[in-house]
Protein backbone atom coordinates (compact mmCIF):
# COMPACT_ATOMS: atom_id res chain seq x y z
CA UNK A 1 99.13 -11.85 -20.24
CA UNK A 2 97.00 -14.87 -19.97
CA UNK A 3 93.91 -14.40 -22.00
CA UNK A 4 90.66 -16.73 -22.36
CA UNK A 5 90.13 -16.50 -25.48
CA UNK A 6 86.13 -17.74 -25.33
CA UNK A 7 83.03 -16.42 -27.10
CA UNK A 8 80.34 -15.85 -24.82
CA UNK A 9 76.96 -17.55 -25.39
CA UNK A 10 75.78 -13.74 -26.52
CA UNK A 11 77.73 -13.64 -29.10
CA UNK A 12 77.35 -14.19 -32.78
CA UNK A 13 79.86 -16.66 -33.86
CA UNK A 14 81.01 -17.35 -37.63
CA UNK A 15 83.67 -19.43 -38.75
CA UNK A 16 84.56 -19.91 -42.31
CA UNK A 17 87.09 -22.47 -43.69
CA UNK A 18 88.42 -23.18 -46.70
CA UNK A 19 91.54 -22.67 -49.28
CA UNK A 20 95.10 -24.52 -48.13
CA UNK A 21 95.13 -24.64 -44.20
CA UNK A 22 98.60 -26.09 -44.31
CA UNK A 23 99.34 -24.03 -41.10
CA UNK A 24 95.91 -24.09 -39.40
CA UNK A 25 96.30 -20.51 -38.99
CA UNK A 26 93.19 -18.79 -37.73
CA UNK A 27 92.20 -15.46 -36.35
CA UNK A 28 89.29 -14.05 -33.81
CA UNK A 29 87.77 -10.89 -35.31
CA UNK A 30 85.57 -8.37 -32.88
CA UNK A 31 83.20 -6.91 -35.40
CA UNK A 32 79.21 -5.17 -35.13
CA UNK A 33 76.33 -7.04 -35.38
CA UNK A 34 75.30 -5.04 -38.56
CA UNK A 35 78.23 -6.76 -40.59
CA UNK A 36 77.61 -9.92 -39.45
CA UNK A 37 73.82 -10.07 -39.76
CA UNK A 38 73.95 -7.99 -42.68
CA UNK A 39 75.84 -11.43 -44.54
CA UNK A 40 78.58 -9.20 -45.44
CA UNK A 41 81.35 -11.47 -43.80
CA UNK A 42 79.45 -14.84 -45.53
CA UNK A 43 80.50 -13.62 -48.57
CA UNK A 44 83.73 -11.79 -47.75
CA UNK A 45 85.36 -14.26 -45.82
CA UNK A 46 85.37 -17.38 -47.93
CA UNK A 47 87.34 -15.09 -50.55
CA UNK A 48 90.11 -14.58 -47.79
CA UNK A 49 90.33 -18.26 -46.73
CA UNK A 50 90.54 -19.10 -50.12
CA UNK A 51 93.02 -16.64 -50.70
CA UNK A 52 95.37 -16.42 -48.19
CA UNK A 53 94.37 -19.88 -45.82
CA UNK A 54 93.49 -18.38 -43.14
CA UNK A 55 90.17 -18.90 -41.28
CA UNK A 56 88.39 -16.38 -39.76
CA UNK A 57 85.95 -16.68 -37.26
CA UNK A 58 83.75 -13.25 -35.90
CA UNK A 59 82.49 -13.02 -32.68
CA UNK A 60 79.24 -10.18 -33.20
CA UNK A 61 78.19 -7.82 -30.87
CA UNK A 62 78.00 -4.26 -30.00
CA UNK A 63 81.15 -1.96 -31.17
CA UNK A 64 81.38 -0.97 -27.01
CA UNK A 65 81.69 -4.84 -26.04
CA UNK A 66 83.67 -5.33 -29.09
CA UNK A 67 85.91 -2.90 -28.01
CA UNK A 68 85.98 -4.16 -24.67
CA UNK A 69 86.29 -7.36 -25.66
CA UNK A 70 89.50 -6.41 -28.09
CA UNK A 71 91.13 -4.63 -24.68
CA UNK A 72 90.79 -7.71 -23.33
CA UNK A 73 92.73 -9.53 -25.72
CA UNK A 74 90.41 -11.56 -26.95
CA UNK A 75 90.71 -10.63 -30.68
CA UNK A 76 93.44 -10.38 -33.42
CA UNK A 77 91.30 -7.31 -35.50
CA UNK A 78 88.41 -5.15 -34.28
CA UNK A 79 86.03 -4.19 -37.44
CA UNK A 80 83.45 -1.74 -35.79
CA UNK A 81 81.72 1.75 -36.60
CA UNK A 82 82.05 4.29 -33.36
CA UNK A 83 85.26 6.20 -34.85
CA UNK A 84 85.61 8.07 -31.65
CA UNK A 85 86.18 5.42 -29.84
CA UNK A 86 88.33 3.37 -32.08
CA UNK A 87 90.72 6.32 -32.43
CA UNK A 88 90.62 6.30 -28.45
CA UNK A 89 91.15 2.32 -28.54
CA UNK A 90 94.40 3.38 -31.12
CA UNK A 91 95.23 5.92 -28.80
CA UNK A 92 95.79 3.94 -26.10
CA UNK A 93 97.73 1.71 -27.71
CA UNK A 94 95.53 -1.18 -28.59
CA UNK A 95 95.14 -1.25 -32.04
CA UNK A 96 98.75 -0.66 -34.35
CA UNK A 97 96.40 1.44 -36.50
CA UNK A 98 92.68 3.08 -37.46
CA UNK A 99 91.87 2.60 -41.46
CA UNK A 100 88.59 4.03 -42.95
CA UNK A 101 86.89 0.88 -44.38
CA UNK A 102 83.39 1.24 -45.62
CA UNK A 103 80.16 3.28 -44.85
CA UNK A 104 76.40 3.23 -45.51
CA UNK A 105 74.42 5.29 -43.12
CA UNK A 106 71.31 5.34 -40.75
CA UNK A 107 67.92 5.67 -41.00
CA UNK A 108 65.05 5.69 -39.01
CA UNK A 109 61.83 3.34 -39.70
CA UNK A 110 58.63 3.68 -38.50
CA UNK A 111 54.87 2.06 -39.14
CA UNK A 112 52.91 3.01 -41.79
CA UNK A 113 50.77 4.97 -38.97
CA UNK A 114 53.13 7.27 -38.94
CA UNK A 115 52.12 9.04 -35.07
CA UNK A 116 54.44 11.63 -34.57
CA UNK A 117 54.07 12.65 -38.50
CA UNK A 118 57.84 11.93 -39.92
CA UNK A 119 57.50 9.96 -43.15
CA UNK A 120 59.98 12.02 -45.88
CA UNK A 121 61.68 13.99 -43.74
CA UNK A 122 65.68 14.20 -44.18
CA UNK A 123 66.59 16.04 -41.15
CA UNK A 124 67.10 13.71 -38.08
CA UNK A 125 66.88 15.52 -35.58
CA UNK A 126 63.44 17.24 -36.40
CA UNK A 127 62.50 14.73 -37.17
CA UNK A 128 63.29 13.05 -33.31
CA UNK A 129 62.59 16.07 -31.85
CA UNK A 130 58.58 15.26 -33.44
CA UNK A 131 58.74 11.90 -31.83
CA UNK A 132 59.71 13.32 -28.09
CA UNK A 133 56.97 15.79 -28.56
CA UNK A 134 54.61 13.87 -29.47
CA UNK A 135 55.06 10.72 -27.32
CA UNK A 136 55.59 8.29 -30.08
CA UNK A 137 57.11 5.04 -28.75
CA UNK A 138 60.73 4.27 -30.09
CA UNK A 139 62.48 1.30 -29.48
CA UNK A 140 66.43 1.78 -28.54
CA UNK A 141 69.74 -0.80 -28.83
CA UNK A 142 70.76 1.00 -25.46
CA UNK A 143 73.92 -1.56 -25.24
CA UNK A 144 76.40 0.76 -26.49
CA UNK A 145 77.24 0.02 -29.78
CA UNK A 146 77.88 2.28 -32.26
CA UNK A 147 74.36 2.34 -33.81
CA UNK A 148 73.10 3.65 -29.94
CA UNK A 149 76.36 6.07 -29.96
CA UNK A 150 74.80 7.34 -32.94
CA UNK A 151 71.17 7.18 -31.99
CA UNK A 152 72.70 9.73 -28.58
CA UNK A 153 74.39 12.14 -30.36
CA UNK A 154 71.56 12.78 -32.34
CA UNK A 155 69.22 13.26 -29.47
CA UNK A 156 71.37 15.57 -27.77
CA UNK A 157 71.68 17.36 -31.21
CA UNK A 158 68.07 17.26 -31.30
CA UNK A 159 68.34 19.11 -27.69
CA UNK A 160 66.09 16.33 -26.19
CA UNK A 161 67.02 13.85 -23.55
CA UNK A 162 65.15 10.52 -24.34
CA UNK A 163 66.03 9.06 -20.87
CA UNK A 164 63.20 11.72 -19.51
CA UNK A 165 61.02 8.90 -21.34
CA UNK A 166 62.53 5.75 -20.68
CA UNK A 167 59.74 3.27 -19.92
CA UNK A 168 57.18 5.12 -21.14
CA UNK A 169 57.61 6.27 -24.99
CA UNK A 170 61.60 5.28 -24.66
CA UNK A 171 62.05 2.16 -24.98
CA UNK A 172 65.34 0.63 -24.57
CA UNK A 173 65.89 -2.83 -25.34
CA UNK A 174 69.80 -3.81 -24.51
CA UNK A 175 69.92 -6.06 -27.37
CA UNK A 176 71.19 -6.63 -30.81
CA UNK A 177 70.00 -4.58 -34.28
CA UNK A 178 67.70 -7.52 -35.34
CA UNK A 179 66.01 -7.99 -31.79
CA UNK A 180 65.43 -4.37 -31.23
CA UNK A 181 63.73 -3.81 -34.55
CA UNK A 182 61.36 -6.81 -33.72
CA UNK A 183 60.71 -5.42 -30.71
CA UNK A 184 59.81 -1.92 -32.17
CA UNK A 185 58.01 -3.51 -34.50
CA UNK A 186 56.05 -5.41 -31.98
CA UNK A 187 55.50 -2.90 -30.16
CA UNK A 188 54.95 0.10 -32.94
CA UNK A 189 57.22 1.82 -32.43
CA UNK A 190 60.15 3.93 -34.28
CA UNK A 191 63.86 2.58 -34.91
CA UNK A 192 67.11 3.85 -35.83
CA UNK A 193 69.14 0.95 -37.89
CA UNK A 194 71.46 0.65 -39.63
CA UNK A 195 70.89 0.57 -43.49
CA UNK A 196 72.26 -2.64 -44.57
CA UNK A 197 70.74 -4.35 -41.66
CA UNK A 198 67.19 -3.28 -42.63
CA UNK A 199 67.38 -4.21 -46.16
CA UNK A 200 68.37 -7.82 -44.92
CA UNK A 201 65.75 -7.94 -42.24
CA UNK A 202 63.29 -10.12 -43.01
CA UNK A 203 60.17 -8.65 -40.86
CA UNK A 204 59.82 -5.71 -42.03
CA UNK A 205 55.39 -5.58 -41.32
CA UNK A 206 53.86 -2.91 -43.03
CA UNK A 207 57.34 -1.08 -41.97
CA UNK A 208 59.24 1.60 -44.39
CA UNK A 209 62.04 4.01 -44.04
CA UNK A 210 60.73 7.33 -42.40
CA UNK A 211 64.05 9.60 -41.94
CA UNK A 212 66.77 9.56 -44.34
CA UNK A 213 69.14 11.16 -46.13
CA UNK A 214 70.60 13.48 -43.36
CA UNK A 215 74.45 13.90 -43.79
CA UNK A 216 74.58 13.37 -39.48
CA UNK A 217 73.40 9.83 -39.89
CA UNK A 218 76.62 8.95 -41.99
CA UNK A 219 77.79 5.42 -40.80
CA UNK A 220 81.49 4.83 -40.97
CA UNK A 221 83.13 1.24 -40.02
CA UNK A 222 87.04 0.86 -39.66
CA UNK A 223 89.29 -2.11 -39.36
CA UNK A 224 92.42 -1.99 -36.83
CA UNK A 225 94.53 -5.01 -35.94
CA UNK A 226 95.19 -5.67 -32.39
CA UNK A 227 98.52 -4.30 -30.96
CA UNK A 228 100.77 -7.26 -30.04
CA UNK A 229 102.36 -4.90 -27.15
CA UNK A 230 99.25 -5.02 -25.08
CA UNK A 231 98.20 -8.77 -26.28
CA UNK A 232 101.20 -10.36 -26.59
CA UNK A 233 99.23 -13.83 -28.11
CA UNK A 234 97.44 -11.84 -30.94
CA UNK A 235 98.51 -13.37 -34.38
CA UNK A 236 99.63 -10.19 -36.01
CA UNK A 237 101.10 -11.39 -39.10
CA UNK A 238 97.39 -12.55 -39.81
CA UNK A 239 95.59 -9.96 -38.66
CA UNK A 240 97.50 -7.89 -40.22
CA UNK A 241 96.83 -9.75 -43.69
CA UNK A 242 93.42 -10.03 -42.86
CA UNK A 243 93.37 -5.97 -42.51
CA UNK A 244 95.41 -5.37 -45.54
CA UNK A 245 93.04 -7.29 -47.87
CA UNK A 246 89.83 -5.70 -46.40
CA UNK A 247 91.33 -2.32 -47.12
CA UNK A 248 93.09 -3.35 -50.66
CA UNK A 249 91.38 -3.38 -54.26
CA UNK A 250 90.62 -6.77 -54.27
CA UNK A 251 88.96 -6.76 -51.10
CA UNK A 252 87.64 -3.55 -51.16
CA UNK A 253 85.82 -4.85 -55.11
CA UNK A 254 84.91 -7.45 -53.22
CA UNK A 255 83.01 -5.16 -50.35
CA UNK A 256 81.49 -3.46 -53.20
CA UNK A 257 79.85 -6.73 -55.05
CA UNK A 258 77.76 -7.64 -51.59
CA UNK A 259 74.61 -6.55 -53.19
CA UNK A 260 70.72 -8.18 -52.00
CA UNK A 261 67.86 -7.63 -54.02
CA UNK A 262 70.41 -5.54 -56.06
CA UNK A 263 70.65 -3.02 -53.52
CA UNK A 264 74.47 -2.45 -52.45
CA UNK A 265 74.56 -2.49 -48.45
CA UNK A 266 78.38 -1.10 -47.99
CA UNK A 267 80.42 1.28 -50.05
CA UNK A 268 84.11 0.73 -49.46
CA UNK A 269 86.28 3.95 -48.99
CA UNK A 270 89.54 2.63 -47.75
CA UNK A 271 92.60 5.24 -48.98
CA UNK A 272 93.80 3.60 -52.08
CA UNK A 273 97.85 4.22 -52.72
């Protein structure tokens, strides 16, 4: 199969070099925007290179074009957080294998304000069932990535269909973590991110977390190297290295160091032998 192997202009591209490169060897990883803009991967990565000599570079978007992207062949390891769909993705034979990774979880921010009256609560979906009712704007990803695959299911477990709003109090932006909370924020309205990606956002306003602590908005990520069956140009040896450090002590001590403002954005709960 003859695959192109580009990053598109949307994506988020990171390459990190370093260490030995006597071979050159590099790998294309299909990862979330929340790693990525989070810094995670500018600190993990030049650990790896340094390691092992192998650069990575990260295309970021959405876990559902990362995915797609990954079917495509255009990656060596997919690192996203929809585990539905990466078991499907496994399932269908193109990943070799699904491993728990890390996790933080989601939480929904809102303006001091406060319209629909949801500051403190820790069930999320009273508290979105508040916002429907009362017409409060919120601003959506609605591109399919795992933080909108979330942000769904807990509508529909809220028993309230937010498309009955779109335009009007729904917002949906098709874009990025960072671009939809400036556009919420512009616009006043509530958000579901992310953790780690709103403690390394930068304009936060007279923003604060509103909804938290609700076991539902638990935010898994896994890491599964690309099956060489379906993409028969996928570098598997070092995808598969790049896997096995992500998920080993080292790397996994290493996942657990990422700290800003002291706050720790990802736990790391890969099985441990």
């Amino acid at each position: 199969m003859l695959t192109s192997r580009f990053l598109t202009s949307s994506a988020l591209v990171l390459g990190l070099t370093g260490g030995a490169m006597a071979q050159d060897t590099s790998i294309l990883v299909q990862s979330t925007t929340s790693t990525a803009n989070s810094g995670l991967y500018d600190h993990l990565l030049p650990l790896f290179t340094e390691k092992t000599g192998i650069q990575v570079n990260v295309v970021a978007v959405g876990t559902g074009q990362a995915i797609q992207n990954a079917q495509n062949c255009d990656a060596d390891v997919l690192l996203v957080h929809a585990k539905p769909a990466e078991e499907k993705f496994v399932a269908e034979g193109y990943g070799t294998q699904r491993t728990d990774l890390m996790y933080n979880d989601f939480v929904v921010v809102g303006p001091e304000a406060d319209p629909a009256g949801v500051t403190g609560m820790t069930d999320a979906e009273a508290a979105l069932a508040k916002i429907a009712e009362a017409g409060a704007l919120f601003a959506s990803r609605g591109d399919d990535s795992g933080t909108h695959k979330k942000e769904l299911a807990l509508w529909q477990a809220a028993g309230v269909d937010p498309a009955t709003g779109s335009g009007d109090w729904y917002r949906e932006t098709g874009s990025g973590m960072g671009a939809t909370l400036n556009a919420g924020i512009g616009m006043g309205g509530y958000v579901l991110t992310d953790r780690a990606t709103w403690i390394s956002f930068d304009n936060k306003q007279d923003y604060t977390i509103a909804v938290e602590g609700d076991t539902d908005m638990f935010n898994q990520y896994g890491v599964i190297p690309v099956n060489p069956e379906k993409c028969p140009e996928v570098k598997i040896e070092a995808a598969q290295d790049f896997a096995d450090w992500l998920v080993s002590a080292e790397g996994q001590a290493a996942i657990a160091d990422y700290t800003i403002d002291g706050q720790q954005l990802f736990f790391p709960n890969a099985p441990q032998s």
